[in-house]
N, C-alpha and C. Protein backbone atom coordinates (compact mmCIF):
# COMPACT_ATOMS: atom_id res chain seq x y z
N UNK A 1 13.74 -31.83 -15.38
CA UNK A 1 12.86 -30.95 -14.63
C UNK A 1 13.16 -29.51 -15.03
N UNK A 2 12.42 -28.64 -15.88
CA UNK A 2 12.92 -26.90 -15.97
C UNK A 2 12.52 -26.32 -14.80
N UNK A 3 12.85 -25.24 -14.96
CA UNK A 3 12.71 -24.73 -14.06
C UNK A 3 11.29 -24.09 -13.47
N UNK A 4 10.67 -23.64 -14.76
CA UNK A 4 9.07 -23.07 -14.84
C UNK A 4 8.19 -24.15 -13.72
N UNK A 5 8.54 -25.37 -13.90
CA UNK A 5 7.87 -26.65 -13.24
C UNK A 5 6.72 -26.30 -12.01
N UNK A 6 7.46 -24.97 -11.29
CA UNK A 6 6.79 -24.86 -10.14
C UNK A 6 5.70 -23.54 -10.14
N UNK A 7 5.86 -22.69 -11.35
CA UNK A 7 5.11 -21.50 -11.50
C UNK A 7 3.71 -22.03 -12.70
N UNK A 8 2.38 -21.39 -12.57
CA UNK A 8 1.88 -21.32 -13.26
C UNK A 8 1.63 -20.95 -15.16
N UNK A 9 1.34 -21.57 -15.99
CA UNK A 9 1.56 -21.07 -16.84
C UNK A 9 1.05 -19.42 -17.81
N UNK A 10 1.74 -19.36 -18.56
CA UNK A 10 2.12 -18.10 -18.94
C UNK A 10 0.53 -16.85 -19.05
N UNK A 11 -0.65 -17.87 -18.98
CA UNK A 11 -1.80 -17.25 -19.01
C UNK A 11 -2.51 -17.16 -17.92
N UNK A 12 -1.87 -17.13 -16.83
CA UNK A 12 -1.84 -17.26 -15.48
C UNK A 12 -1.43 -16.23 -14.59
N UNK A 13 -2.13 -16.01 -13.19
CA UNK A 13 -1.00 -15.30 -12.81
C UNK A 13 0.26 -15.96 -12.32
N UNK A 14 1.41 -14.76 -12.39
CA UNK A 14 3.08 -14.67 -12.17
C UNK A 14 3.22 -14.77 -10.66
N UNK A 15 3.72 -15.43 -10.07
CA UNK A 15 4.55 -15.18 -8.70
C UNK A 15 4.18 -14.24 -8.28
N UNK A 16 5.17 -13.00 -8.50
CA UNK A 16 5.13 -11.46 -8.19
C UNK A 16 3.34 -11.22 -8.07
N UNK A 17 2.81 -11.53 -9.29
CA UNK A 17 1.13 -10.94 -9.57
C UNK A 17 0.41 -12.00 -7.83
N UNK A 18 0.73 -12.99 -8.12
CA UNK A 18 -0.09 -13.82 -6.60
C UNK A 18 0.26 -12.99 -5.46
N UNK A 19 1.83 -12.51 -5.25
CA UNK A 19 2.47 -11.94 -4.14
C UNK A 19 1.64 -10.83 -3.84
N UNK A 20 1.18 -9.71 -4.95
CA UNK A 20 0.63 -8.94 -4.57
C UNK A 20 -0.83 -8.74 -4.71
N UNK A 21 -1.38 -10.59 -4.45
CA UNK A 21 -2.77 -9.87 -4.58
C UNK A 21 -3.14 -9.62 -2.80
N UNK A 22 -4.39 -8.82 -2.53
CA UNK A 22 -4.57 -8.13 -1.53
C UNK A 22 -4.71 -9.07 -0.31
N UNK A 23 -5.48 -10.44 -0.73
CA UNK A 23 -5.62 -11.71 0.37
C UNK A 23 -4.04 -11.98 0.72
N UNK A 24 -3.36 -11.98 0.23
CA UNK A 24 -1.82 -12.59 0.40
C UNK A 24 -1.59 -11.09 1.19
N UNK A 25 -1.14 -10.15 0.77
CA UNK A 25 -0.91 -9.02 1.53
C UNK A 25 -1.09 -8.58 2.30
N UNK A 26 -2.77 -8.71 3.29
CA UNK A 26 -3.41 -8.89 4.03
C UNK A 26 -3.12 -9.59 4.97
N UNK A 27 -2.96 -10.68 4.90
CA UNK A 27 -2.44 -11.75 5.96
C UNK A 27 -0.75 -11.80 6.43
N UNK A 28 0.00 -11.22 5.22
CA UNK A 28 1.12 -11.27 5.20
C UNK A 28 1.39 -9.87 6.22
N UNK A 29 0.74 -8.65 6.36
CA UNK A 29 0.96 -7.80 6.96
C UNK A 29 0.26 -8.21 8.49
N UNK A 30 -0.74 -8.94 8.39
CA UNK A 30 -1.11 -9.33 9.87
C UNK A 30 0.15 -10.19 10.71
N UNK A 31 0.46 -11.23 9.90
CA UNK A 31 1.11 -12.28 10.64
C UNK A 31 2.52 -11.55 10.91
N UNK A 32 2.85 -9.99 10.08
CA UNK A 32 4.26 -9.50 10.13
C UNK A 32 4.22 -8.78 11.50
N UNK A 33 2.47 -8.40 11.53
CA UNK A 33 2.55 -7.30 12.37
C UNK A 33 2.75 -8.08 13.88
N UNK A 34 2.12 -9.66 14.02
CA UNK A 34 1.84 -10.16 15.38
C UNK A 34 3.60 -11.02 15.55
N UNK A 35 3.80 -11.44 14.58
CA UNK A 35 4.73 -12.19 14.79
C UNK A 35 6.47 -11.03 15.12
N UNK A 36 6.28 -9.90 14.16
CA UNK A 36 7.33 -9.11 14.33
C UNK A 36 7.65 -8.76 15.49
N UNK A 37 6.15 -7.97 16.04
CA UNK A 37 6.14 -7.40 17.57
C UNK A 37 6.34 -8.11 18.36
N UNK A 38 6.55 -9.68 18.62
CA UNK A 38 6.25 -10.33 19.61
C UNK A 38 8.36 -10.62 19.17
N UNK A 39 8.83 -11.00 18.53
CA UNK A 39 10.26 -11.03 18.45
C UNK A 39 10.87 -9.89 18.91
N UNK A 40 10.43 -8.37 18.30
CA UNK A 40 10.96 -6.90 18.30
C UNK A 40 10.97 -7.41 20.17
N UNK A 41 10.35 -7.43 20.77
CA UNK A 41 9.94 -7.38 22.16
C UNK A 41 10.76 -8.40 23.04
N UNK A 42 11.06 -9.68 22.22
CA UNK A 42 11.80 -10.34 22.69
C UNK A 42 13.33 -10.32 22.98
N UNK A 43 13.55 -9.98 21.97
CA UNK A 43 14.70 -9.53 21.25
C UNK A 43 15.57 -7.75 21.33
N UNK A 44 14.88 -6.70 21.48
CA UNK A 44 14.63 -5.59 21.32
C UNK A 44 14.59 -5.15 22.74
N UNK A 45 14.07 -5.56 24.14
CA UNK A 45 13.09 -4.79 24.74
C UNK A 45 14.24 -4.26 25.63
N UNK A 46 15.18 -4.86 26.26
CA UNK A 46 16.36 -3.79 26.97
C UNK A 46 16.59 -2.58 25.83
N UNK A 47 16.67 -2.48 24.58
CA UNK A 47 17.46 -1.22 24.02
C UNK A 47 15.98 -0.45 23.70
N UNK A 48 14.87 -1.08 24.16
CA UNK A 48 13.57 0.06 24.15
C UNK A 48 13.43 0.54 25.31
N UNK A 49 13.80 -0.18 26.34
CA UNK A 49 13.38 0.02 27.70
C UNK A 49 14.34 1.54 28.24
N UNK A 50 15.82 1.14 27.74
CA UNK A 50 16.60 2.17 28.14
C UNK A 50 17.23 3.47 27.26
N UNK A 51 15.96 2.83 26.02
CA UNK A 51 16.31 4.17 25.48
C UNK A 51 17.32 4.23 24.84
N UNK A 52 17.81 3.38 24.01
CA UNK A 52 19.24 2.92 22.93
C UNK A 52 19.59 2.74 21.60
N UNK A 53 18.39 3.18 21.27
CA UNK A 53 18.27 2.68 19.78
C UNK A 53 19.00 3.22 18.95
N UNK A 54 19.85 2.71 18.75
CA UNK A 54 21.02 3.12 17.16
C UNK A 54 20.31 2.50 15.85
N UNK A 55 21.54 2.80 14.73
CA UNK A 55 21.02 2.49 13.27
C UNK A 55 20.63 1.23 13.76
N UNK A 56 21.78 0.56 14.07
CA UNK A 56 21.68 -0.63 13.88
C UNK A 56 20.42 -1.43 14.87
N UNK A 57 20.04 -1.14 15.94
CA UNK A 57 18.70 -1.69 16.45
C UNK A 57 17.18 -1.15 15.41
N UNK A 58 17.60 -0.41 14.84
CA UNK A 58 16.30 -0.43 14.30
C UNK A 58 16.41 -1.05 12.71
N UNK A 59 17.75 -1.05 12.52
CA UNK A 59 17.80 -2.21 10.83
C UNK A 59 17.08 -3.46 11.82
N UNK A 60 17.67 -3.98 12.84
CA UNK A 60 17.32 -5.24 13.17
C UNK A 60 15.65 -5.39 13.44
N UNK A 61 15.19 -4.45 13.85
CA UNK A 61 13.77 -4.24 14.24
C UNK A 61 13.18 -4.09 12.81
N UNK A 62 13.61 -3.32 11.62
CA UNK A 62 12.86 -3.88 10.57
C UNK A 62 13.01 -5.15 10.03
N UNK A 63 14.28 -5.76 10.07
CA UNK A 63 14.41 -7.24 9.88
C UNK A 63 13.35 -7.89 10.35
N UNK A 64 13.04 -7.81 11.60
CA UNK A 64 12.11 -8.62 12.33
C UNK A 64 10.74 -8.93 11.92
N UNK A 65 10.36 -7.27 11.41
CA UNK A 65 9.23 -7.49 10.36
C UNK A 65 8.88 -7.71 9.26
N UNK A 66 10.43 -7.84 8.42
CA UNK A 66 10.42 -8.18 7.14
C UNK A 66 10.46 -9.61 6.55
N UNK A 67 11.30 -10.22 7.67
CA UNK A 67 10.74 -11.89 7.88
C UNK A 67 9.96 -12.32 7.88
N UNK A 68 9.18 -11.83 9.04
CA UNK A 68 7.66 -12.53 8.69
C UNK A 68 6.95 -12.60 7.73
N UNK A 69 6.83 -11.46 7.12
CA UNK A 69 6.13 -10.66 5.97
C UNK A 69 6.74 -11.58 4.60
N UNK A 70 7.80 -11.72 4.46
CA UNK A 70 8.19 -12.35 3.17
C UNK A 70 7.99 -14.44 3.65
N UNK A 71 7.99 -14.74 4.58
CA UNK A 71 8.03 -16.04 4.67
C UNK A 71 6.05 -16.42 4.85
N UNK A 72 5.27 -15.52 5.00
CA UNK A 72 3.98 -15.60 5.07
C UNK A 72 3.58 -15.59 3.44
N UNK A 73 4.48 -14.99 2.82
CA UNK A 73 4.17 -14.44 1.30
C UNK A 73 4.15 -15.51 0.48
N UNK A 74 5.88 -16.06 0.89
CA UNK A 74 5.69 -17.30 0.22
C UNK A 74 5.35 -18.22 0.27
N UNK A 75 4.57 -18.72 1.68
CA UNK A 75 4.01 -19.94 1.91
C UNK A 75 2.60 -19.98 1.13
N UNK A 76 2.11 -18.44 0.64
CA UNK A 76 0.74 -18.13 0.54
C UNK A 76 1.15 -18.48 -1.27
N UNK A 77 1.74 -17.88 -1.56
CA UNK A 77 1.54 -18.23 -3.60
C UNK A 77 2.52 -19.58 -3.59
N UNK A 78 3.46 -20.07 -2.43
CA UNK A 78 3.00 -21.69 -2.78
C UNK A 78 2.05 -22.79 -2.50
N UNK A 79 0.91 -22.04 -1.87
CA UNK A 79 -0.01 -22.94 -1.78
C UNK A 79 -1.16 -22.90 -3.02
N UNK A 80 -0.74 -21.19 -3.44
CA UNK A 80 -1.54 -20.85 -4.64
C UNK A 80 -1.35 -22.24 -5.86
N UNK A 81 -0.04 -21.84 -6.02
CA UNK A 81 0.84 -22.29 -6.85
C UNK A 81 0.98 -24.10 -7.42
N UNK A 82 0.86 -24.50 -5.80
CA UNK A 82 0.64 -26.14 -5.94
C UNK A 82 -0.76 -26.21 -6.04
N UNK A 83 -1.51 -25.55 -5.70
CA UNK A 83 -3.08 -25.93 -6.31
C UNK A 83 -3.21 -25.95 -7.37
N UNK A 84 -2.49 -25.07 -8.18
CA UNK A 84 -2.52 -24.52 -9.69
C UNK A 84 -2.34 -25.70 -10.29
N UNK A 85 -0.91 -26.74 -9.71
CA UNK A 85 -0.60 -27.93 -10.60
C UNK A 85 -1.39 -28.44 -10.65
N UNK A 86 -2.04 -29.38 -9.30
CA UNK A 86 -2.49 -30.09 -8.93
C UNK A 86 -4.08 -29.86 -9.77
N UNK A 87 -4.43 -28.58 -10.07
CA UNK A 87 -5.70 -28.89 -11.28
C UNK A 87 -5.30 -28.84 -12.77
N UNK A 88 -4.14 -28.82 -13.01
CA UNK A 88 -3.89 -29.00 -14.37
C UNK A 88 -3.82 -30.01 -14.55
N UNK A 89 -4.38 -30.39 -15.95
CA UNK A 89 -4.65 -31.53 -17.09
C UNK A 89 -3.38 -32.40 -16.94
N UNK A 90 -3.63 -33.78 -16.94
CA UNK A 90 -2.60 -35.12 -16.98
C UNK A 90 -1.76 -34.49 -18.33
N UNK A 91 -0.77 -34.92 -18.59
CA UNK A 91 0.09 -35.26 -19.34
C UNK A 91 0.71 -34.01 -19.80
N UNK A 92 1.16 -32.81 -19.04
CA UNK A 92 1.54 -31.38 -19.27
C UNK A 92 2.75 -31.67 -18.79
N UNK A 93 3.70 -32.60 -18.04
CA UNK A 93 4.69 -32.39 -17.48
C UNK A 93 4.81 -31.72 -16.32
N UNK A 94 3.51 -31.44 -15.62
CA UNK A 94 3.80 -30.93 -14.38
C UNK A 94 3.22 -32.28 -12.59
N UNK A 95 3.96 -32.12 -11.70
CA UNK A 95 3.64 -32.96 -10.73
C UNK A 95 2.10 -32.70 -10.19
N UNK A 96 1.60 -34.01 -9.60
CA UNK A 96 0.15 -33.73 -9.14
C UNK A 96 0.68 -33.95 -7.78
């Protein structure tokens, strides 16, 4: 199995190129924005409430939105990605 197995080929778009097209980005900033705020709030809301915020609550508060944002990303160019196989031609060495 190499490793390429799971990326499109070379006349294709790249990972990175799917990551940043605007539909992926789009959604990836929605689901960062609903899913972040609703953790930040969970997680967060005594050191908002009283007014506490150090470095470190707000590294964690961008964490919160950077999770989402990267796990929306990649669910989105691997769905790209397995479609990609799944229409390529029998006998290339890649899974259907």
């Amino acid at each position: 199995m190499s490793s390429n197995e799971n990326y499109p080929p070379d006349d294709q778009l790249s990972w990175v190129q799917l990551a940043c097209q605007p539909s992926v980005v789009k959604r990836a900033l929605r689901i960062s924005i609903v899913v972040g705020t609703l953790l930040t709030l969970i997680n967060q809301l005594p050191a908002l409430l009283e007014d506490e915020l150090s470095t470190r609550h707000v590294l964690q508060v961008l964490l919160t939105y950077l999770v989402p944002y990267c796990v929306s990303t990649y669910s989105a160019v691997s769905v790209f990605t397995a479609q990609n196989c799944k229409k390529a031609p029998s006998g290339n060495g890649r899974l259907k």
